[in-house]
Protein backbone atom coordinates (compact mmCIF):
# COMPACT_ATOMS: atom_id res chain seq x y z
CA UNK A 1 77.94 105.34 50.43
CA UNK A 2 75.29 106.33 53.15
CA UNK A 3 74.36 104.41 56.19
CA UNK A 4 71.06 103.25 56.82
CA UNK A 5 69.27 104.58 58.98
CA UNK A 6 67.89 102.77 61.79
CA UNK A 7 64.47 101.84 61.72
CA UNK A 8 62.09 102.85 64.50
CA UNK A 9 62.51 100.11 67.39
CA UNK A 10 65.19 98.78 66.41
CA UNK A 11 68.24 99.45 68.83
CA UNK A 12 70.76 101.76 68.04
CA UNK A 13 74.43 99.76 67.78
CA UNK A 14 76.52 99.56 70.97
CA UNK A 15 79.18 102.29 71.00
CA UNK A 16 82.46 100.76 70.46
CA UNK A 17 85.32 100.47 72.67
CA UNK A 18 87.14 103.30 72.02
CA UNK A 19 83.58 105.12 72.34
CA UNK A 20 83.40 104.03 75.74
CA UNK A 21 86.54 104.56 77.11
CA UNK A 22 86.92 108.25 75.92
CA UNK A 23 83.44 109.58 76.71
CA UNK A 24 83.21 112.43 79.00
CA UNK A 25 82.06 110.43 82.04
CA UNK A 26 84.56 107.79 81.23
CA UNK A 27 87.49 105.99 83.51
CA UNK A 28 90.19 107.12 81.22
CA UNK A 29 88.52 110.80 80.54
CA UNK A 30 88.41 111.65 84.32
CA UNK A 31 91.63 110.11 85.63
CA UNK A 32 94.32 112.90 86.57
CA UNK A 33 96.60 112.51 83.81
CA UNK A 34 99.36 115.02 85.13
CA UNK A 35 99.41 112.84 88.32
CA UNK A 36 100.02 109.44 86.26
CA UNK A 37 102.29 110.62 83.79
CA UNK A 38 104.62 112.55 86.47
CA UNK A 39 104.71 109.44 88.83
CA UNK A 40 105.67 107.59 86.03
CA UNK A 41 108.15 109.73 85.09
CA UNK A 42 110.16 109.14 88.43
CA UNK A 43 109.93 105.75 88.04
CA UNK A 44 111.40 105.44 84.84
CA UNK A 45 114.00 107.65 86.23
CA UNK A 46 114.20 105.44 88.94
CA UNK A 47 115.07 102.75 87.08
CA UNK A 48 117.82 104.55 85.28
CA UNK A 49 119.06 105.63 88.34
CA UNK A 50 119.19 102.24 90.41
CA UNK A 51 120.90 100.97 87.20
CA UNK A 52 123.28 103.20 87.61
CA UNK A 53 124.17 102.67 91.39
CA UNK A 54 124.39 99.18 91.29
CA UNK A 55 125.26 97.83 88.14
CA UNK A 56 129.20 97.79 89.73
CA UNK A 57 128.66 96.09 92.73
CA UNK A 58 128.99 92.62 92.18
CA UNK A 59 128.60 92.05 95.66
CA UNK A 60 125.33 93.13 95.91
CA UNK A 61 124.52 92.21 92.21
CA UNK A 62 125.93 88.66 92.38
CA UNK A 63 127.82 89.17 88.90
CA UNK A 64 124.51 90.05 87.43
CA UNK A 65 124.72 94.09 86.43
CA UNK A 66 120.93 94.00 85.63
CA UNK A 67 119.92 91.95 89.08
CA UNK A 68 118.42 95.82 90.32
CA UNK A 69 117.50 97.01 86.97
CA UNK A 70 114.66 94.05 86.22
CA UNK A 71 113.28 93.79 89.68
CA UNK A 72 113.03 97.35 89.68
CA UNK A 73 111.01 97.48 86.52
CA UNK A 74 109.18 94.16 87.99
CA UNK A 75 108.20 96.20 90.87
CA UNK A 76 107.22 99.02 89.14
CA UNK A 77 104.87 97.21 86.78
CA UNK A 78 103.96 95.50 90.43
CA UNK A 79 103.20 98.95 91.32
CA UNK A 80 101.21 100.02 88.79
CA UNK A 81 98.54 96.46 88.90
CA UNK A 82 98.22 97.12 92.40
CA UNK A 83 97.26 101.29 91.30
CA UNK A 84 95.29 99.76 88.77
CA UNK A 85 93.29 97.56 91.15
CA UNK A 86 92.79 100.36 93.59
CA UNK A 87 91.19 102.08 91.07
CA UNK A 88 89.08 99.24 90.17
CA UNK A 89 87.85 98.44 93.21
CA UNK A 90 87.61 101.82 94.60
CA UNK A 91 88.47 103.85 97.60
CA UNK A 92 84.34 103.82 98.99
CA UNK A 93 84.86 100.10 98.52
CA UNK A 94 87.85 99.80 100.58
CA UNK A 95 85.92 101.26 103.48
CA UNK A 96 83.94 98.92 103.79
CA UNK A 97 87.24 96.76 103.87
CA UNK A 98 89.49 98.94 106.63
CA UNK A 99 88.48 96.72 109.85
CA UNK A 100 90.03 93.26 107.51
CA UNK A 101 92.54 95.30 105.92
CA UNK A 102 93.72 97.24 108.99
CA UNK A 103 94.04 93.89 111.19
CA UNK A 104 96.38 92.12 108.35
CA UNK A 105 98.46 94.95 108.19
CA UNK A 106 98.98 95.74 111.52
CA UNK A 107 99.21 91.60 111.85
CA UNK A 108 102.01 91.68 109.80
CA UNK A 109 104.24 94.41 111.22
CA UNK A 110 103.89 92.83 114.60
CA UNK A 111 105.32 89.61 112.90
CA UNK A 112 108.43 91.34 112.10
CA UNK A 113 109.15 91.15 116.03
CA UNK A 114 108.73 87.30 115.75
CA UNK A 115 111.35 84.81 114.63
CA UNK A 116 109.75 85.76 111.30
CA UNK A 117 111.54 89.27 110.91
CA UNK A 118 114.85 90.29 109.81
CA UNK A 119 117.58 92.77 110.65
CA UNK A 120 118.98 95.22 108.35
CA UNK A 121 120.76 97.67 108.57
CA UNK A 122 119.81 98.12 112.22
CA UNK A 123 116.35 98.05 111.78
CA UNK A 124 114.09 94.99 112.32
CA UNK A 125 111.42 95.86 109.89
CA UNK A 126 111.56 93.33 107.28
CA UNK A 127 110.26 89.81 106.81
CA UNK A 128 111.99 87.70 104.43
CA UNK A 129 110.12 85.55 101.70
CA UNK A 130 112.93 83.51 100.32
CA UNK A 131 114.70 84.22 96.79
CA UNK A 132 116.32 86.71 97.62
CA UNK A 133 112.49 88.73 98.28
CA UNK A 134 111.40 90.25 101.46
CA UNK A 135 108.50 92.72 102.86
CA UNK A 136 108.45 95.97 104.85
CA UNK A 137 105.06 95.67 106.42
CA UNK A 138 105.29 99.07 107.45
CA UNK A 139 105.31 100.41 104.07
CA UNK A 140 101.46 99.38 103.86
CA UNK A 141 100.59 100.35 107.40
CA UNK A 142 100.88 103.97 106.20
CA UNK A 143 97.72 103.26 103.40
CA UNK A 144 95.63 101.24 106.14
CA UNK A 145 96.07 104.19 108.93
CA UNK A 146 94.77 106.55 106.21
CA UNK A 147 91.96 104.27 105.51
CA UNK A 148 91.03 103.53 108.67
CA UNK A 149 91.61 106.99 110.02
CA UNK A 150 89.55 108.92 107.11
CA UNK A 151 86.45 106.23 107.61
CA UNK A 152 86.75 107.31 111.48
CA UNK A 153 86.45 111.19 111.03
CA UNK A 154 84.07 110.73 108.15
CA UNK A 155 81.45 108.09 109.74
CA UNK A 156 79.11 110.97 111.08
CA UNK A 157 79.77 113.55 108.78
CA UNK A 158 79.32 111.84 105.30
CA UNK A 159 76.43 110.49 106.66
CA UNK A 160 74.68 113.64 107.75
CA UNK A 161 74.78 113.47 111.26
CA UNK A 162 77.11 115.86 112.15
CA UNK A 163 79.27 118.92 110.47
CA UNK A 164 82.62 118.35 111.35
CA UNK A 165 84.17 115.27 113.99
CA UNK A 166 83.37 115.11 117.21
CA UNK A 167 85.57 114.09 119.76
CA UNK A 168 84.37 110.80 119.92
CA UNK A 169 85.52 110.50 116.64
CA UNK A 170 89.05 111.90 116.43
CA UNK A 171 89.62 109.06 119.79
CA UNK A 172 88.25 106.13 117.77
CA UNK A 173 90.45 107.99 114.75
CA UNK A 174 93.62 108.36 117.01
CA UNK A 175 92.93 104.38 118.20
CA UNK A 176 93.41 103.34 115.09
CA UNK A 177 96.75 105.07 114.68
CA UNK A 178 97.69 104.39 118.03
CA UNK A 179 98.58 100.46 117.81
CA UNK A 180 100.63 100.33 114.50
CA UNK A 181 102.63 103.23 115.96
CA UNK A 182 103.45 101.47 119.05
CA UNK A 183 104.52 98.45 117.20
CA UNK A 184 106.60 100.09 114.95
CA UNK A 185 108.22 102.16 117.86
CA UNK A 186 109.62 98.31 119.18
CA UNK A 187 111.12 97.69 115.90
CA UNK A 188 112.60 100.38 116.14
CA UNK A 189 111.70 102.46 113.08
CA UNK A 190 111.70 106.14 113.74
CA UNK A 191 111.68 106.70 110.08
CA UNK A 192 108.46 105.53 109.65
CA UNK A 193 106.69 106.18 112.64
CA UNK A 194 107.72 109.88 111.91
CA UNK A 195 105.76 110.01 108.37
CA UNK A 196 102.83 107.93 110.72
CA UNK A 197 102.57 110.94 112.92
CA UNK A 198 102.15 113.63 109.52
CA UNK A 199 99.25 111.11 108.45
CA UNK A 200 98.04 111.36 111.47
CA UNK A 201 98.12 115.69 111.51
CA UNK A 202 97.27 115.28 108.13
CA UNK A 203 93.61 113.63 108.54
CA UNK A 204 92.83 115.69 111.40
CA UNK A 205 93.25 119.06 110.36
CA UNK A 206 91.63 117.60 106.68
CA UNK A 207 88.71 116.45 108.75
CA UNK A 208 88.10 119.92 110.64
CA UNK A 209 88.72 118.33 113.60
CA UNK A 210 88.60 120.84 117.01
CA UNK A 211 92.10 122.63 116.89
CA UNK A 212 92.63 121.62 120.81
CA UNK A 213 93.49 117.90 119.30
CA UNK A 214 96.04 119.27 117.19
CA UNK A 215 97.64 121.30 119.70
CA UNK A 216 97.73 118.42 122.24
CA UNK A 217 98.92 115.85 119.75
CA UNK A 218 102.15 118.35 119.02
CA UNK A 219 102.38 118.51 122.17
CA UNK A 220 102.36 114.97 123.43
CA UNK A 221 104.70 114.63 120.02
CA UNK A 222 107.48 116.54 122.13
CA UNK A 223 107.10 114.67 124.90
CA UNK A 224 107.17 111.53 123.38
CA UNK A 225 110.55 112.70 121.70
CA UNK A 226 111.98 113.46 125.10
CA UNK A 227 111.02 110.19 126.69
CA UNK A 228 112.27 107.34 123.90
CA UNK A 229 115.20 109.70 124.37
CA UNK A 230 115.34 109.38 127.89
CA UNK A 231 114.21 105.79 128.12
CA UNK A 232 116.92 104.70 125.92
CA UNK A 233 114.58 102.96 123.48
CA UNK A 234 116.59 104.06 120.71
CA UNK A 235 119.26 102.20 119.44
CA UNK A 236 122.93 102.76 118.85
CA UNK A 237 122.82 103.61 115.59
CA UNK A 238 120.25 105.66 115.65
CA UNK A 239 121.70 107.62 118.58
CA UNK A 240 124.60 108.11 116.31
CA UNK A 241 122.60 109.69 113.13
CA UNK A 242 121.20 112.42 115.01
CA UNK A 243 124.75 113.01 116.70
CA UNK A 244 126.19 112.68 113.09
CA UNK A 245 123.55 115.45 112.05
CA UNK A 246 123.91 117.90 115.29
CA UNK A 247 127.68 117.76 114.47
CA UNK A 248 128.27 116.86 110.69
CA UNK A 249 132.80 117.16 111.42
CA UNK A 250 131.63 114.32 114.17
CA UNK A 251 133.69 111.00 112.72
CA UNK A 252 133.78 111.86 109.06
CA UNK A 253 135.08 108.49 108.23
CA UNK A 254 132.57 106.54 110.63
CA UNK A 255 128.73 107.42 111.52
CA UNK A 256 129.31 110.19 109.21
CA UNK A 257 131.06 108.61 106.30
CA UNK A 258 127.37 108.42 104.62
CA UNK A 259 125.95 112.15 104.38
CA UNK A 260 129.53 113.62 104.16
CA UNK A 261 129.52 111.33 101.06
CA UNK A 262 126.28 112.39 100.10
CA UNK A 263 127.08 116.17 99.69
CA UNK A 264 130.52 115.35 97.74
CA UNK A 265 128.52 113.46 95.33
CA UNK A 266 125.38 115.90 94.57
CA UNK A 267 128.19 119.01 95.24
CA UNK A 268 130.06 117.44 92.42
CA UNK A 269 127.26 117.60 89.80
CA UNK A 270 127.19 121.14 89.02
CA UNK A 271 124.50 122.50 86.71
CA UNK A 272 124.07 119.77 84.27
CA UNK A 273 126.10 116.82 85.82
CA UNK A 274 128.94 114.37 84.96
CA UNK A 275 126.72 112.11 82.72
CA UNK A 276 124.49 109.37 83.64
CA UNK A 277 126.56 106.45 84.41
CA UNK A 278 129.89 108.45 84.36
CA UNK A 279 129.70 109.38 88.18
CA UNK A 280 133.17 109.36 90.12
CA UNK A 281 131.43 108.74 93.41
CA UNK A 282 129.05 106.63 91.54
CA UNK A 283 131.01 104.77 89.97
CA UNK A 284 133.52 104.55 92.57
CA UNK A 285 131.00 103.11 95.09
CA UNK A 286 131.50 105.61 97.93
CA UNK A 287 128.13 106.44 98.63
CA UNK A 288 126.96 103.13 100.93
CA UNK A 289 123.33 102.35 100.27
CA UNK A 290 123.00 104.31 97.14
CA UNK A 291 119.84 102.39 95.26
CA UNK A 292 117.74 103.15 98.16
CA UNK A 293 118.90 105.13 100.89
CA UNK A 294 120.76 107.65 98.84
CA UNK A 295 119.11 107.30 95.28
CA UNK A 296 118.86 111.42 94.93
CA UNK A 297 122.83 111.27 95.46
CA UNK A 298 123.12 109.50 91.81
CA UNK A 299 120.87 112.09 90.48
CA UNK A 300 122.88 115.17 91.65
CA UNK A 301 125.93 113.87 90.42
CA UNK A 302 125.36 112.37 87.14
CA UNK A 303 122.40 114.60 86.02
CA UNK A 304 123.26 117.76 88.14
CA UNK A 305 121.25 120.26 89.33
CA UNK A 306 118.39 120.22 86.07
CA UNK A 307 118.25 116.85 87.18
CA UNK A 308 117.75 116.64 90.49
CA UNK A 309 115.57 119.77 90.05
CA UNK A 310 113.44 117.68 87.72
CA UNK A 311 113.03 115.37 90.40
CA UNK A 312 112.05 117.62 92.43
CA UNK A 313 109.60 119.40 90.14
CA UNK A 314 107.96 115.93 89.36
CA UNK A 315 107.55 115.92 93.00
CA UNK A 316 105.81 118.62 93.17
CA UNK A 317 103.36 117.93 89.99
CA UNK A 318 102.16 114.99 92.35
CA UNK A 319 101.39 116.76 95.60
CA UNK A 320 99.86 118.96 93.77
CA UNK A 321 97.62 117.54 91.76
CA UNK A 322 96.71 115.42 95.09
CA UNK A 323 96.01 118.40 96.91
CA UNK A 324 93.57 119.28 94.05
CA UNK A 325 92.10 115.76 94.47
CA UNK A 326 91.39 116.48 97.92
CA UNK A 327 90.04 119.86 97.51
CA UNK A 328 88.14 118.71 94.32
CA UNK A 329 85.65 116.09 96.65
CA UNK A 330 82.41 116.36 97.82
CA UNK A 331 82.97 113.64 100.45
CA UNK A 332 84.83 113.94 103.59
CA UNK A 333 86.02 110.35 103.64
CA UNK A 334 87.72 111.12 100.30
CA UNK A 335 89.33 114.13 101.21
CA UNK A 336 90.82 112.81 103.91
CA UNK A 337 92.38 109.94 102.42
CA UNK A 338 93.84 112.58 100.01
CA UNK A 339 95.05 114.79 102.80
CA UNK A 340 97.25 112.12 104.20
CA UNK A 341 98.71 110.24 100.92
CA UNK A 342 99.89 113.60 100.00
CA UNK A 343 101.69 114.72 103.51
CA UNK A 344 102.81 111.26 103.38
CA UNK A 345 104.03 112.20 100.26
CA UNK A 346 105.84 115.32 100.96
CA UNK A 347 107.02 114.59 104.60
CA UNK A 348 108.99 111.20 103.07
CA UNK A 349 110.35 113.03 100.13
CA UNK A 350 111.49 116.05 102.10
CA UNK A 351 113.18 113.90 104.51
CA UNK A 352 115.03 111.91 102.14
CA UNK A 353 115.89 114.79 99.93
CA UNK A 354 116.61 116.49 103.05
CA UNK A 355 118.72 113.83 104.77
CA UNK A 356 121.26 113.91 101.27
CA UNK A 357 121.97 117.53 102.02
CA UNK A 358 122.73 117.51 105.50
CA UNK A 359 119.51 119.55 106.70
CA UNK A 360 118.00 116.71 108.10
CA UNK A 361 118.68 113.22 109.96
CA UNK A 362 119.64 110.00 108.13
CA UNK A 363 116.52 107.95 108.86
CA UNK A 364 116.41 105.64 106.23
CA UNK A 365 113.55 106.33 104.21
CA UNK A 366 112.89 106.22 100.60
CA UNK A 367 112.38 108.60 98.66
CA UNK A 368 108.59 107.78 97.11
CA UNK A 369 108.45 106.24 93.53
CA UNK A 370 112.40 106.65 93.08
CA UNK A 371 114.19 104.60 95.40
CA UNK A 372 114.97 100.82 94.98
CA UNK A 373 112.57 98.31 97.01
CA UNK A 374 109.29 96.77 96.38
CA UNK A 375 107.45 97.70 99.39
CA UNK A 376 107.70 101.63 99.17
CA UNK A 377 107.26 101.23 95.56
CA UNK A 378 104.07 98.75 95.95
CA UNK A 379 102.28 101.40 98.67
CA UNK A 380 103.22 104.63 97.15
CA UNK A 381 101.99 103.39 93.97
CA UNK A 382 98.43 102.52 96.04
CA UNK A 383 98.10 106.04 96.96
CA UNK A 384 98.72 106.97 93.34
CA UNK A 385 95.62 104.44 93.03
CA UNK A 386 93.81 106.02 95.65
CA UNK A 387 93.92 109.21 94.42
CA UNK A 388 92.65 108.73 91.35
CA UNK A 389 89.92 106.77 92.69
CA UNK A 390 89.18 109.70 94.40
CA UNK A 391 89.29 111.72 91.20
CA UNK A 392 87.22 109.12 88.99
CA UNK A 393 84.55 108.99 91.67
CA UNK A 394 83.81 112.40 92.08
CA UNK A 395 80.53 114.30 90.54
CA UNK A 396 81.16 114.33 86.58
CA UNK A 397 80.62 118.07 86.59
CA UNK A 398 82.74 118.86 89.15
C-alpha cells in the first residue's frame, strides 16, 4: 500500500519523536556519549562498592545493611536530574546567573562557621539538615568559582574586545576565587581549598592569561603554605596527616592506623582480587572511613588490580573526553569552564587515589563519582552537566 502524497500547500506531517531526538543537530545526537556512559559506569561501581564497605557495620548502618546502598543510588539518580538540568538550562545561561549563584554558595559555606555547621571528623564543613542528611557547601563552591571565574576571563574576549585577558580581568577573576578560599581556609579544609587553587591554575592558563600571573600565584601558593604552617592555623589532626605521610613507621596503630591499612588492603588484592564482598580487610572493618574516604581501598582488594585499573581507566575516559570538550569550543567562556571541571577532576582523583597508596597526604577528599556522599556526588555530577552543555552548544559542524 502506497502513501499519498501530499498535496501542494498542505503541510508536511511533524516528524515524530524519535525523529527529533536522533537528528543530526539533536540533544541526544551531540551529547558525548563516552563521557556519560563512563561516569556512569563508576557510579554503578560505586554503589557496589559502598555496599560492600558498609553493609557490616551496624553501627553506622543502624541494623539496616542497605541504609548506604539506597541513598547512594538516591544520590546518584540526584546526580544525574541535577546533570540533566544543567544541560537544560545551559552553561551560557548560567552566566548570566554566576553573581546569584556565586553569593548563595559562598553564603552557605560561611554558614558552616555559624551555630549552623557541624564537626566531623575534624573538619567543620558540613551543615546538617535533619534525618540523618547534611550538606558540604564546599562541594558546590568548586562549580560557582569555575563559573564565575570563566565569565571573568571571558567578558572581553567573547565579546570582541580584546584577544586574550587583561589584567584587569584575571584581578576581578582572582576576586572571585579569593573569598570562598578564605572562608574555607577558617573551616579548616585544606582538602578542598587545595583542588580550589588547581581551578584556579586551571582557568588561567585556559584563558591565555599573561604567564607572570601564573608564576606569581605559584609563588604566593608557597608562601601561603609556609605561613598557615607557621601561624598554626592548622589543626591537630591535620598536623598529624602530613607527619603520618613524611614518616609512614610514625604511630602505625594511631595517626597512621588509616593509610597503613589502606596499602594492606589494596596490597592484598593481587591481580584479580579476593571477590567482591569477600574482602578480609573489608569485611573485617579495618579500614576506618571506607565508603568515602577510602572507597578505592574496597576496590583493590576485592576486585584487584583489573579492578582498580578499571577505575582508573574510567577516570581517564572522563578527563579526556572533557579535555576534548574544551578544546572542541569556539567560545572562551566555555573552554574555560571545561578547563577547570576537568583539573578539578584529575587533581581530586589523584589525591584520593594517591592518598590510598601512601604517595600523598590523607586529606579527606572523595574520590569523584565513586565515593559515598551526596554533595561530591551532586557537584561532580554538575560538571558532568556542564560539560556536555558545552558539547551540545557548540557549532553543529564542529
Amino acid at each position: 500500500m502506497t502513501s499519498r502524497p501530499i498535496r501542494p500547500g498542505r503541510l508536511a506531517p511533524e516528524r515524530s519523536l524519535r525523529q527529533r531526538l536522533t537528528a543530526r543537530g539533536s540533544v541526544l545526537r551531540r551529547l558525548d556519549w563516552p563521557l556519560l556512559l563512563a561516569a556512569l559506569a563508576l557510579s554503578a561501581l560505586s554503589t557496589l562498592l559502598v555496599y560492600s564497605a558498609t553493609r557490616g557495620r551496624t553501627v553506622l548502618t543502624h541494623g539496616d545493611p542497605y541504609y548506604f546502598l539506597l541513598r547512594n543510588i538516591m544520590n546518584t539518580g540526584i546526580g544525574l536530574g541535577l546533570a540533566l538540568a544543567a544541560v537544560w538550562v545551559g552553561h551560557q545561561r548560567l552566566r548570566g546567573a554566576v553573581p546569584l549563584l556565586y553569593a548563595l554558595s559562598v553564603l552557605a559555606t560561611a554558614a558552616v562557621l555559624t551555630p549552623l555547621g557541624a564537626t566531623i571528623n575534624g573538619a567543620r564543613s558540613w551543615i546538617q539538615l535533619g534525618g540523618g542528611f547534611s550538606v558540604q557547601p564546599s562541594e558546590f563552591t568548586k562549580i560557582t568559582i569555575a563559573l564565575g571565574m570563566a565569565a571573568a576571563l571571558a567578558s572581553r574576549v567573547d565579546s570582541g574586545e580584546a584577544l586574550r585577558p587583561d589584567h584587569r580581568s584575571v584581578v576581578r577573576a582572582l576576586g572571585v576565587a579569593a573569598l570562598p578560599v578564605l572562608v574555607i581556609l577558617l573551616m579548616p579544609d585544606l582538602g578542598s581549598v587545595m583542588v580550589l587553587a588547581v581551578i584556579v591554575l586551571a582557568a588561567l592558563l585556559a584563558s591565555g592569561a599573561p604567564g607572570r600571573w601564573i608564576g606569581g600565584l605559584l609563588g604566593a601558593g608557597v608562601l601561603g603554605c609556609v605561613l598557615v604552617w607557621q601561624l598554626g592555623i592548622l589543626d591537630t589532626y591535620q598536623i598529624n596527616r602530613f607527619a603520618a605521610f613524611a614518616n609512614p613507621a610514625l604511630d602505625p596503630y594511631g595517626v597512621g592506623y588509616n593509610t597503613n591499612q589502606a596499602r594492606i588492603a589494596i596490597g592484598s588484592g593481587g591481580l584479580t582480587g579476593a571477590g567482591l564482598f569477600h574482602g578480609p580487610q573489608t569485611t573485617g572493618q579495618f579500614v576506618p572511613e571506607q565508603q568515602t574516604d577510602f572507597i578505592f581501598t574496597v576496590a583493590g582488594e576485592e576486585l584487584g588490580f583489573a579492578g582498580a585499573g578499571a577505575i582508573i581507566l574510567l577516570i581517564g575516559v572522563v578527563l579526556w573526553r572533557g579535555c576534548r570538550i574544551a578544546r572542541g569550543t569556539d567560545e572562551l567562556y566555555g573552554a574555560v569552564v571545561a578547563a577547570a571541571v576537568v583539573a578539578w577532576f584529575a587533581f581530586q582523583a589523584f589525591e584520593n587515589i594517591g592518598m590510598t597508596l601512601g604517595i600523598m597526604p590523607v586529606t579527606g577528599l572523595p574520590l569523584p563519582f565513586v565515593s559515598y556522599g551526596g554533595s561530591s556526588m551532586f557537584a561532580a555530577w554538575i560538571g558532568i552537566g556542564l560539560l556536555q552543555s558545552i558539547r551540545v552548544r557548540r557549532p553543529v559542524s564542529a
